[in-house]
C-alpha atoms as a PDB file:
ATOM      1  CA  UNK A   1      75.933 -88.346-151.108  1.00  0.00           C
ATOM      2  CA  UNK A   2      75.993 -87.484-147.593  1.00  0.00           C
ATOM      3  CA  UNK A   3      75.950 -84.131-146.458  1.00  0.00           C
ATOM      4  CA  UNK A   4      77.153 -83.059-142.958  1.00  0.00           C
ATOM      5  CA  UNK A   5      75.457 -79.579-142.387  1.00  0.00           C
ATOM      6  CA  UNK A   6      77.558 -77.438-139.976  1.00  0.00           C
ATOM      7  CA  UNK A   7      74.996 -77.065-136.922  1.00  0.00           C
ATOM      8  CA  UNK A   8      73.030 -73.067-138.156  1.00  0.00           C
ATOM      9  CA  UNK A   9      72.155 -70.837-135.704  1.00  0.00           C
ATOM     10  CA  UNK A  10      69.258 -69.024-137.622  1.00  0.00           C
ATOM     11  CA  UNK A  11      65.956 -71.289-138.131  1.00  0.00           C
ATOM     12  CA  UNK A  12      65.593 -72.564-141.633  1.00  0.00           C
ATOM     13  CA  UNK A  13      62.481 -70.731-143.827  1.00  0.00           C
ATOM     14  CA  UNK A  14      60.700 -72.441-146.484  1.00  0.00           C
ATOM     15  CA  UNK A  15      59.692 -70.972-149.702  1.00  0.00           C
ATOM     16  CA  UNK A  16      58.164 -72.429-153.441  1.00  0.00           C
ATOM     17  CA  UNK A  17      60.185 -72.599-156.174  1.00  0.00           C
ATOM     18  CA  UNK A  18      58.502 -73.457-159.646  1.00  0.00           C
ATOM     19  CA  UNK A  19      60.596 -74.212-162.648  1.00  0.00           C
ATOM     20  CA  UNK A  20      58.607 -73.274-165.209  1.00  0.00           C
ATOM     21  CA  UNK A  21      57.525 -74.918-168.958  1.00  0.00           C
ATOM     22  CA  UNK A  22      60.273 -73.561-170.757  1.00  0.00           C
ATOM     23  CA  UNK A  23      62.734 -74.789-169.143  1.00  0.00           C
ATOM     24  CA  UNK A  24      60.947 -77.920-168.114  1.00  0.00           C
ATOM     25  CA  UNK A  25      60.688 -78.497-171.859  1.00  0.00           C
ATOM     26  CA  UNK A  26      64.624 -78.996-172.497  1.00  0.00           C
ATOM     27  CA  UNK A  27      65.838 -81.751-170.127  1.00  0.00           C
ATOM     28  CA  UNK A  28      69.639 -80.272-169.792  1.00  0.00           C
ATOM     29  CA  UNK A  29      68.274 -76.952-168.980  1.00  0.00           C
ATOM     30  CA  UNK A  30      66.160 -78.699-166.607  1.00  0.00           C
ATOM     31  CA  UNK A  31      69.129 -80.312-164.832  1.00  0.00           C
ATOM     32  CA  UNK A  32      71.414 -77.617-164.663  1.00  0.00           C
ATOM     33  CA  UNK A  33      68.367 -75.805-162.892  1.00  0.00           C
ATOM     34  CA  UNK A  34      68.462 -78.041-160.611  1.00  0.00           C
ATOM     35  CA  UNK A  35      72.192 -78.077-159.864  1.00  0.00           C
ATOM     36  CA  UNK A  36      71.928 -74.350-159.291  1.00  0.00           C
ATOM     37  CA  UNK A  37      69.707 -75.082-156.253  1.00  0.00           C
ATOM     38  CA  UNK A  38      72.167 -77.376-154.637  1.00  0.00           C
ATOM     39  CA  UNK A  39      75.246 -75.157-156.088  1.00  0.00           C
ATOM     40  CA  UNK A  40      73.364 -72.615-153.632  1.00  0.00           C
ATOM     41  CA  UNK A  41      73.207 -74.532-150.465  1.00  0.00           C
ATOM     42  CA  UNK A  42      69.323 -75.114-150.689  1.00  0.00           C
ATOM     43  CA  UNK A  43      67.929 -78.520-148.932  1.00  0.00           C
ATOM     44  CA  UNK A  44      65.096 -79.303-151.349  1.00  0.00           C
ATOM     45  CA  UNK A  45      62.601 -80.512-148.841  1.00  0.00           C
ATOM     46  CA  UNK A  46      59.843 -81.923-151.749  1.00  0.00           C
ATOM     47  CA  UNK A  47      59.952 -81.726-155.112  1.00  0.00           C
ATOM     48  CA  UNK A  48      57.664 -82.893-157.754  1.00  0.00           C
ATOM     49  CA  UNK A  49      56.674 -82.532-161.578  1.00  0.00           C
ATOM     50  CA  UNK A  50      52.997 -81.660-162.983  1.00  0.00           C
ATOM     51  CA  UNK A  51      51.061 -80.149-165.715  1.00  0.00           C
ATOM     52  CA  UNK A  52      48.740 -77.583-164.865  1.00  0.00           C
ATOM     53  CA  UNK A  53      45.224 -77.232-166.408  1.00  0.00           C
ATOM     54  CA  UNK A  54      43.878 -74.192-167.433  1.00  0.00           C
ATOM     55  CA  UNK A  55      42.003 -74.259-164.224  1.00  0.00           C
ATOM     56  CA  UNK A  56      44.859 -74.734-162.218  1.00  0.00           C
ATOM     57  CA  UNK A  57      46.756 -71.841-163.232  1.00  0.00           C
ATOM     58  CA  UNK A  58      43.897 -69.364-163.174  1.00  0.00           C
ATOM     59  CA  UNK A  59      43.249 -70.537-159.436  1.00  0.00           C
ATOM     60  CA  UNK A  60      46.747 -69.743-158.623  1.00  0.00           C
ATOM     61  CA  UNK A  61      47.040 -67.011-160.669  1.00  0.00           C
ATOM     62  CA  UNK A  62      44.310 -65.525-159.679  1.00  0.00           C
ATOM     63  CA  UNK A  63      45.106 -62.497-157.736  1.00  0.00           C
ATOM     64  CA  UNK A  64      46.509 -60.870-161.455  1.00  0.00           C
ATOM     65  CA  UNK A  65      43.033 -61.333-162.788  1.00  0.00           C
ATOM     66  CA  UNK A  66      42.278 -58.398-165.080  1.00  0.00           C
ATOM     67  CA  UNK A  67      45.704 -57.560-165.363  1.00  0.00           C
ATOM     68  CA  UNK A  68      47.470 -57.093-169.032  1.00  0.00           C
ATOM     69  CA  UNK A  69      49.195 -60.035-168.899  1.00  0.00           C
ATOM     70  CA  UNK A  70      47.033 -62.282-167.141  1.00  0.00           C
ATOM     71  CA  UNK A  71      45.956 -64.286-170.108  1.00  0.00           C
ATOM     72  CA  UNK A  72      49.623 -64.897-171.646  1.00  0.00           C
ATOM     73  CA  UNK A  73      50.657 -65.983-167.892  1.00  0.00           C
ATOM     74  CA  UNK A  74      47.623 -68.143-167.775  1.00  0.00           C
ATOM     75  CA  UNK A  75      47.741 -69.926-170.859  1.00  0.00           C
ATOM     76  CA  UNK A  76      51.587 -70.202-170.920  1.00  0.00           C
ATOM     77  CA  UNK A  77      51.700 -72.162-167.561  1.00  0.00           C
ATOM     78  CA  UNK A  78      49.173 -74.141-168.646  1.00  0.00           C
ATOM     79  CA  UNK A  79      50.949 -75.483-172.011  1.00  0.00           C
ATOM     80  CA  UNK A  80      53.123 -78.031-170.380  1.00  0.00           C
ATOM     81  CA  UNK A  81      54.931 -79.576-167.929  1.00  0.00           C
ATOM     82  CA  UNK A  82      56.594 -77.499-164.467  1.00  0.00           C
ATOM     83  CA  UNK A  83      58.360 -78.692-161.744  1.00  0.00           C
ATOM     84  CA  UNK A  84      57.857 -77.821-158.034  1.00  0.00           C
ATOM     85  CA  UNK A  85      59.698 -77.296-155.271  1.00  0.00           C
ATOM     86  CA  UNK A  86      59.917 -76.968-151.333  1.00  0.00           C
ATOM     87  CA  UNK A  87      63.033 -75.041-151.033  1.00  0.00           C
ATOM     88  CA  UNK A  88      64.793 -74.437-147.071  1.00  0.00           C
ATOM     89  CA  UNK A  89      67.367 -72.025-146.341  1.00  0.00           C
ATOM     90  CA  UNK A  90      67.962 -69.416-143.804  1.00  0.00           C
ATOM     91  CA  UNK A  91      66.212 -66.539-145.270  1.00  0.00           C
ATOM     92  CA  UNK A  92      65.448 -68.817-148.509  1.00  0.00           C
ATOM     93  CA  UNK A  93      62.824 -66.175-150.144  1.00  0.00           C
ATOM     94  CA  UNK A  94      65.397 -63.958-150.030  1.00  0.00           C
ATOM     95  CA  UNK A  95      68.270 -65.878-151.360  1.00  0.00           C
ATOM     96  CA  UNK A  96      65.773 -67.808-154.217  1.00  0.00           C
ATOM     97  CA  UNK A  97      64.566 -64.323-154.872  1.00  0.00           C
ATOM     98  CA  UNK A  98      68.202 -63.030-155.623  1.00  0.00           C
ATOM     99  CA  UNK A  99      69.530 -66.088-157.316  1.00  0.00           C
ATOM    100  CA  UNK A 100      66.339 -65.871-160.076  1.00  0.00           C
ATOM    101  CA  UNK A 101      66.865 -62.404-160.268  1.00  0.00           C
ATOM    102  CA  UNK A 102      64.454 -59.585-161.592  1.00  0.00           C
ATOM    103  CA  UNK A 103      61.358 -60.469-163.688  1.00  0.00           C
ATOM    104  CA  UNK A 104      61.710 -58.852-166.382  1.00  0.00           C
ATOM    105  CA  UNK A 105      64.358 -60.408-168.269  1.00  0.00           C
ATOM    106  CA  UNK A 106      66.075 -57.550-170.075  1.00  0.00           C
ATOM    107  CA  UNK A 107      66.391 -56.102-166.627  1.00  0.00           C
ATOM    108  CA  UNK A 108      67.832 -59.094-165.289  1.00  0.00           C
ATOM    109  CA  UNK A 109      69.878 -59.653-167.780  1.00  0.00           C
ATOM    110  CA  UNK A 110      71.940 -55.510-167.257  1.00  0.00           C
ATOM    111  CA  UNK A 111      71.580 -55.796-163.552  1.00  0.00           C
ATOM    112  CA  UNK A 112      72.090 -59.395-162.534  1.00  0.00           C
ATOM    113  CA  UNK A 113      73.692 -61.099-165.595  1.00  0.00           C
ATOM    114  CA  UNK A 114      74.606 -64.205-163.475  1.00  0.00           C
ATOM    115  CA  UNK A 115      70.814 -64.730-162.468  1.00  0.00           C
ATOM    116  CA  UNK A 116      68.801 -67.750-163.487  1.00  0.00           C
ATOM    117  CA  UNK A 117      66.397 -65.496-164.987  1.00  0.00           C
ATOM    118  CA  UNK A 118      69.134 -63.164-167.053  1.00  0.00           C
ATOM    119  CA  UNK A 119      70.989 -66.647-168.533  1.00  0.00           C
ATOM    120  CA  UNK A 120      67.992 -69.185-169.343  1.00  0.00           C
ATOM    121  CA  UNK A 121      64.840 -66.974-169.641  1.00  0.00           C
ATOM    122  CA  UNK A 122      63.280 -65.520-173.253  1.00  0.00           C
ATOM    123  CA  UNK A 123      60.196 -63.419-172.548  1.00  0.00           C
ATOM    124  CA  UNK A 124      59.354 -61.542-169.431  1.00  0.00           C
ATOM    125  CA  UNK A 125      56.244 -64.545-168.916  1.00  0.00           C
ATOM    126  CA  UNK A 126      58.965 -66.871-170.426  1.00  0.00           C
ATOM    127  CA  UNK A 127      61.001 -66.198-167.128  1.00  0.00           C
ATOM    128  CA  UNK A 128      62.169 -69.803-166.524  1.00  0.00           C
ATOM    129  CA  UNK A 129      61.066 -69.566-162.489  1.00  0.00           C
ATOM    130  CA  UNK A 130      58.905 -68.230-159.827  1.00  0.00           C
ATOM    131  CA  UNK A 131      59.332 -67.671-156.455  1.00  0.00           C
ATOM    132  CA  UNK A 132      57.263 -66.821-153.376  1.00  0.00           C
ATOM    133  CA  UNK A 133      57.825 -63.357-152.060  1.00  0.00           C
ATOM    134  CA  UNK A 134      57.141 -63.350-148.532  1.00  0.00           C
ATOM    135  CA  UNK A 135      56.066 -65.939-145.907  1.00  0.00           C
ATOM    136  CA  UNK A 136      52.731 -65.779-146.157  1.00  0.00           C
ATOM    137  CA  UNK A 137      52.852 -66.032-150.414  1.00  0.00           C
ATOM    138  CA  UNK A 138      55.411 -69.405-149.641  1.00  0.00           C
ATOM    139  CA  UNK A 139      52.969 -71.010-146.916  1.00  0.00           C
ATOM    140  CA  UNK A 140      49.762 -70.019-149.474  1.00  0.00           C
ATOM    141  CA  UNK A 141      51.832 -71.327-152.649  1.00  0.00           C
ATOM    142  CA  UNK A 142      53.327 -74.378-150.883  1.00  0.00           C
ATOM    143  CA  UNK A 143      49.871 -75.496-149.869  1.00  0.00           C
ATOM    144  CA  UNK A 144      48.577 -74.685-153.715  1.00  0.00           C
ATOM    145  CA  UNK A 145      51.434 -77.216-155.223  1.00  0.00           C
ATOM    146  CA  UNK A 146      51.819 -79.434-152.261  1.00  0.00           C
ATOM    147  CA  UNK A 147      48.049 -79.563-150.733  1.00  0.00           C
ATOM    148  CA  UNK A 148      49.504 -82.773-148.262  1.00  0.00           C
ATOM    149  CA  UNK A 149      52.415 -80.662-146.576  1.00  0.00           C
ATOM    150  CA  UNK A 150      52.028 -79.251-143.865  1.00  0.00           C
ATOM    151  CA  UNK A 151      54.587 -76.076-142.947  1.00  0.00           C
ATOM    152  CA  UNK A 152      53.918 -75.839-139.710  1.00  0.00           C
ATOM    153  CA  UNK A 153      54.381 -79.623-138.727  1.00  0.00           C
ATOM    154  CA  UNK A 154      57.257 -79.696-140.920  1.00  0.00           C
ATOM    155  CA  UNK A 155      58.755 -76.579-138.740  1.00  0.00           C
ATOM    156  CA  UNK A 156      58.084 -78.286-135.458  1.00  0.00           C
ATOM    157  CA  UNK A 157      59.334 -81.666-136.244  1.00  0.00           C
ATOM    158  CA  UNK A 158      61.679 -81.809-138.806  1.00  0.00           C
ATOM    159  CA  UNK A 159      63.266 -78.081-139.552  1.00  0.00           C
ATOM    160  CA  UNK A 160      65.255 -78.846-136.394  1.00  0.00           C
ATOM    161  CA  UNK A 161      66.819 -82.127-137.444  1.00  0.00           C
ATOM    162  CA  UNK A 162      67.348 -80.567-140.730  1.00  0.00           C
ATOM    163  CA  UNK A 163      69.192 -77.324-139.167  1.00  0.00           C
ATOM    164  CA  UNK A 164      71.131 -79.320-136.756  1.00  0.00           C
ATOM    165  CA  UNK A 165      71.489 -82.626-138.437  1.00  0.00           C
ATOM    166  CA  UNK A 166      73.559 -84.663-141.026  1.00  0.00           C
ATOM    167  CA  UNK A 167      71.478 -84.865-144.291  1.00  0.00           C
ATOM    168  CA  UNK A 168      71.568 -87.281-147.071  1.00  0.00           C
ATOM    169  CA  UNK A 169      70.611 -86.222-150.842  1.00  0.00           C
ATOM    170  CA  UNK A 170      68.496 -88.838-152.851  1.00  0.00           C
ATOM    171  CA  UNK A 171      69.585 -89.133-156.067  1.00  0.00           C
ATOM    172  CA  UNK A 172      66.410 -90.701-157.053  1.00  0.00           C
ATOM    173  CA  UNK A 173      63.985 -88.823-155.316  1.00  0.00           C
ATOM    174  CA  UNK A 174      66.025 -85.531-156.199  1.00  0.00           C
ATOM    175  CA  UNK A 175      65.327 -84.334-152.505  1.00  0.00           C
ATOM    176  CA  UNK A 176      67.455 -84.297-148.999  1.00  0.00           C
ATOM    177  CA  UNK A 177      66.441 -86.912-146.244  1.00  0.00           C
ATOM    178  CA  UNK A 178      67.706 -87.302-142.680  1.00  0.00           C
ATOM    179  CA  UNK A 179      70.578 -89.686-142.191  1.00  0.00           C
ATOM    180  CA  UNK A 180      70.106 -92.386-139.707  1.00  0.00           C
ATOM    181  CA  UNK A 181      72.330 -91.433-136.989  1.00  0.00           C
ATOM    182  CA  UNK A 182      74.771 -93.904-136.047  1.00  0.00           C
END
């Protein structure tokens, strides 16, 4: 599918987006996940699928140490598989932010009952997503999931092609690409 992006005048931000195990775990869930990120005009710049270790997820979760629900967080995103995402935008934490909606679930699901968050998540660690929320979290958490990306090369080299340019979505890959310019 080729995509013809109207040229944007605002430069594009980058920002993590983790589907989580529980709705990794049920394939059509999974895939209408996914179709709410295009639905919502995001260029998914990399995207990949992984199991965390215990390990893993206490690295990354690390700041929460000590907290209450450290361990349940812990353990639960280290029970199966997630998926991973680069996600651009114009103000993309923002807009990824909104579109999960609040993290508690009952919450989300009184004050933003169309959020991903109010309609597919169970528990309020049972959320179905997480998101970065600010740069600095999204350049830290991008790194984390996606150790080979750079952001800053990425910003310098490509975000302008990808503002100004006509993008192609691979199917296969489940990411955008530049077109070859004719």
């Amino acid at each position: 599918m080729l995509l013809t992006t109207s040229r944007l005048s605002k430069v594009l931000q980058l920002t993590l987006a983790i589907i989580k195990p529980d709705a990794v775990a049920h394939p059509l869930m999974l895939e209408a996940l996914h179709q709410r990120i295009l639905d919502n005009n995001f260029l998914i710049v990399r995207c990949k699928d992984l199991a965390w270790r215990r390990q893993d997820s206490e690295k990354f979760y690390a700041e929460h140490s000590g907290r209450f629900f450290y361990q349940r967080l812990v353990e639960f995103m280290s029970s199966g598989s997630m998926r991973a995402y680069i996600l651009a935008r114009e103000d993309a934490i923002r807009h990824w932010r909104e579109l999960m909606g609040p993290t508690k679930v009952f919450r989300a699901r009184y004050t933003s009952p169309s959020s991903i968050r109010a309609q597919f998540g169970l528990t309020d660690t049972r959320n179905t997503t997480h998101g970065s929320d600010s740069v600095e979290s999204a350049q830290r958490e991008i790194s984390f999931f996606f150790p080979d990306f750079c952001v800053g090369e990425w910003m310098e080299k490509e975000e302008p092609s990808f503002r100004s340019g006509q993008l192609h979505y691979d199917h296969g890959k489940q990411i955008h690409t530049l077109s070859a310019q004719s």
